[in-house]
C-alpha atoms as a PDB file:
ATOM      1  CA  UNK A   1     -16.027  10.815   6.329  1.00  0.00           C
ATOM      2  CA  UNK A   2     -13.668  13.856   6.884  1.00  0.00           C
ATOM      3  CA  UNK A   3     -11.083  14.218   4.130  1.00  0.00           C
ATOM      4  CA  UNK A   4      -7.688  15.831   5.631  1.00  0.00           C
ATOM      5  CA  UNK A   5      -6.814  19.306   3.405  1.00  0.00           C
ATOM      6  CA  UNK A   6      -3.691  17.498   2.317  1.00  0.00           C
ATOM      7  CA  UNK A   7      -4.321  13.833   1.468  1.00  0.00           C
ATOM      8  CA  UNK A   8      -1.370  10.973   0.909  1.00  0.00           C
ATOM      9  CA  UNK A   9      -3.428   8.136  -1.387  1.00  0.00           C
ATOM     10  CA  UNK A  10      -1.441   4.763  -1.488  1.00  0.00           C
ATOM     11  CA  UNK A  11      -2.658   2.781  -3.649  1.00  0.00           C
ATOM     12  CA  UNK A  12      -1.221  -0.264  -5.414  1.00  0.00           C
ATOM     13  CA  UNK A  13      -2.716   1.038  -9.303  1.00  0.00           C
ATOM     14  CA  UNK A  14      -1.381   4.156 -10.614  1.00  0.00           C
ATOM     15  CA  UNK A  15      -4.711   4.870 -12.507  1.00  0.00           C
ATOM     16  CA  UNK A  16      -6.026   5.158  -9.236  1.00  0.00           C
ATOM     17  CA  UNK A  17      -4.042   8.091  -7.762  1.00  0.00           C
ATOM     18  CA  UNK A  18      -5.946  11.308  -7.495  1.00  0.00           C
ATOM     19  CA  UNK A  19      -9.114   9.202  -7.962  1.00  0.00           C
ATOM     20  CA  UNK A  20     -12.409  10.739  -6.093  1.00  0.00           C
ATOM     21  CA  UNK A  21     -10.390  13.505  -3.737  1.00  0.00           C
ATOM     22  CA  UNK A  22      -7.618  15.978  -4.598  1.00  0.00           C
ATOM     23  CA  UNK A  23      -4.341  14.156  -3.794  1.00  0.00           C
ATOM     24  CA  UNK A  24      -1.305  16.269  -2.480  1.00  0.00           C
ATOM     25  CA  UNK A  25       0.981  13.142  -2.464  1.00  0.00           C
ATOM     26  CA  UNK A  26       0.390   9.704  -4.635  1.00  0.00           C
ATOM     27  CA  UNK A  27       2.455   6.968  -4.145  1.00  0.00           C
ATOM     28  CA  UNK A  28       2.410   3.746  -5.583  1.00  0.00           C
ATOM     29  CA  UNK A  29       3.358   0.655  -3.512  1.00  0.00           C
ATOM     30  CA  UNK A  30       1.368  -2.012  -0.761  1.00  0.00           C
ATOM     31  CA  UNK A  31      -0.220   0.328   2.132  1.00  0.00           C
ATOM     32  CA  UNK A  32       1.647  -1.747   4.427  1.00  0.00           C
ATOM     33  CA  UNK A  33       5.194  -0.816   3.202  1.00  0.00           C
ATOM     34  CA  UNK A  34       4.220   2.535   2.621  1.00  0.00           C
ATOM     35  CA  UNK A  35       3.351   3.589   6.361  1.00  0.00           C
ATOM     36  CA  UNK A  36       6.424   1.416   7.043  1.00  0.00           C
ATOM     37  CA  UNK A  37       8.884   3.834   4.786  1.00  0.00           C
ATOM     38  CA  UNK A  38       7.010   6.904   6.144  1.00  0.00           C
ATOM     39  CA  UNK A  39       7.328   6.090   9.494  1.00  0.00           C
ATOM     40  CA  UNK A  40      11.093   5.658   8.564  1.00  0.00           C
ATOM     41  CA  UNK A  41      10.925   8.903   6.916  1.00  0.00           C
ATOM     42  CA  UNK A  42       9.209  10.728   9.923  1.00  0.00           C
ATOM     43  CA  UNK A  43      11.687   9.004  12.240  1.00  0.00           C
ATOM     44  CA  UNK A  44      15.284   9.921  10.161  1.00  0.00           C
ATOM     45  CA  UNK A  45      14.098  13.704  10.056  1.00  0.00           C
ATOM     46  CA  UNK A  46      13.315  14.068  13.750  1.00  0.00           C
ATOM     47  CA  UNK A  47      16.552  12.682  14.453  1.00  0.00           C
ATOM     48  CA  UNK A  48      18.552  14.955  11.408  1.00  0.00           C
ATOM     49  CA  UNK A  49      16.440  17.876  13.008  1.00  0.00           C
ATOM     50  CA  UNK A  50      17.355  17.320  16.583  1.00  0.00           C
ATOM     51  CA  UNK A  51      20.983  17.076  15.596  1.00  0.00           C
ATOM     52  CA  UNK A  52      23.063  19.727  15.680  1.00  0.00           C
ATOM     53  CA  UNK A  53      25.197  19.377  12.898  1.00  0.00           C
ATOM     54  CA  UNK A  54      24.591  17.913   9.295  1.00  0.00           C
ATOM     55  CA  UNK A  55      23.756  14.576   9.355  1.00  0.00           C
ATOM     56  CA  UNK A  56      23.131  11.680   6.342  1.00  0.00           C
ATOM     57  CA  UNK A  57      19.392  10.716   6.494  1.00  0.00           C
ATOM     58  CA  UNK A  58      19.163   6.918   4.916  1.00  0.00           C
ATOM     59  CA  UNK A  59      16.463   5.029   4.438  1.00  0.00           C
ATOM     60  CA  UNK A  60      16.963   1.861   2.729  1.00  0.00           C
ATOM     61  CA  UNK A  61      14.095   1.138   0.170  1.00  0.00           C
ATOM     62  CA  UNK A  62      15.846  -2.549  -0.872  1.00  0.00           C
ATOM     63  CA  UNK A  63      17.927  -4.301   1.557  1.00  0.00           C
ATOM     64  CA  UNK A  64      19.732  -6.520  -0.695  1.00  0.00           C
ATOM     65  CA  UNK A  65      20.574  -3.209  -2.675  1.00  0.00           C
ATOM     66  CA  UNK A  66      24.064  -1.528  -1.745  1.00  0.00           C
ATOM     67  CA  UNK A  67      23.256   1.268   0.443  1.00  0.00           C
ATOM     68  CA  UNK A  68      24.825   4.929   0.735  1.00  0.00           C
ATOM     69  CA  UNK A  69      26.519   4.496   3.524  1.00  0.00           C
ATOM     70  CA  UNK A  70      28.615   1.577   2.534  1.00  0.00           C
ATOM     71  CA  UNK A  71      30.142   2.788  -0.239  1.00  0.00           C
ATOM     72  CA  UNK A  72      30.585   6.386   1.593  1.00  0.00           C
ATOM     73  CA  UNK A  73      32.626   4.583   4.431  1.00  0.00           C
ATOM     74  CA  UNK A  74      35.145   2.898   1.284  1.00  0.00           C
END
């Protein structure tokens, strides 16, 4: 198997982060909401990069959790 220079490892143990290849980004969570926020993340910036003026790049990690814009708009 190839190993990309920069490597993301998700893993759901912290012990495990950096574990067996050199890890540019660790992140501790379930794979499946990982990708999910990333693609969220990768989504937001094309948008805030295509724009062109500033823009406020959310991306709600809790839903039940007040988010920014809702208390910015009070």
């Amino acid at each position: 198997m190839t190993v990309p220079e920069t490597l993301v490892h998700v893993t759901l143990e912290p012990d495990g982060l950096g574990t067996g290849y050199h890890t540019a980004v660790g992140i501790v969570a379930d794979a499946r909401e990982a990708v999910s926020a990333l693609e969220a993340i990768r989504e937001a910036l094309e948008t805030a990069l295509a724009a062109d003026e500033p823009v406020l790049v959310e991306i709600p990690t809790d839903p039940s959790e007040p988010q920014t814009s809702d208390w910015m708009s009070e």
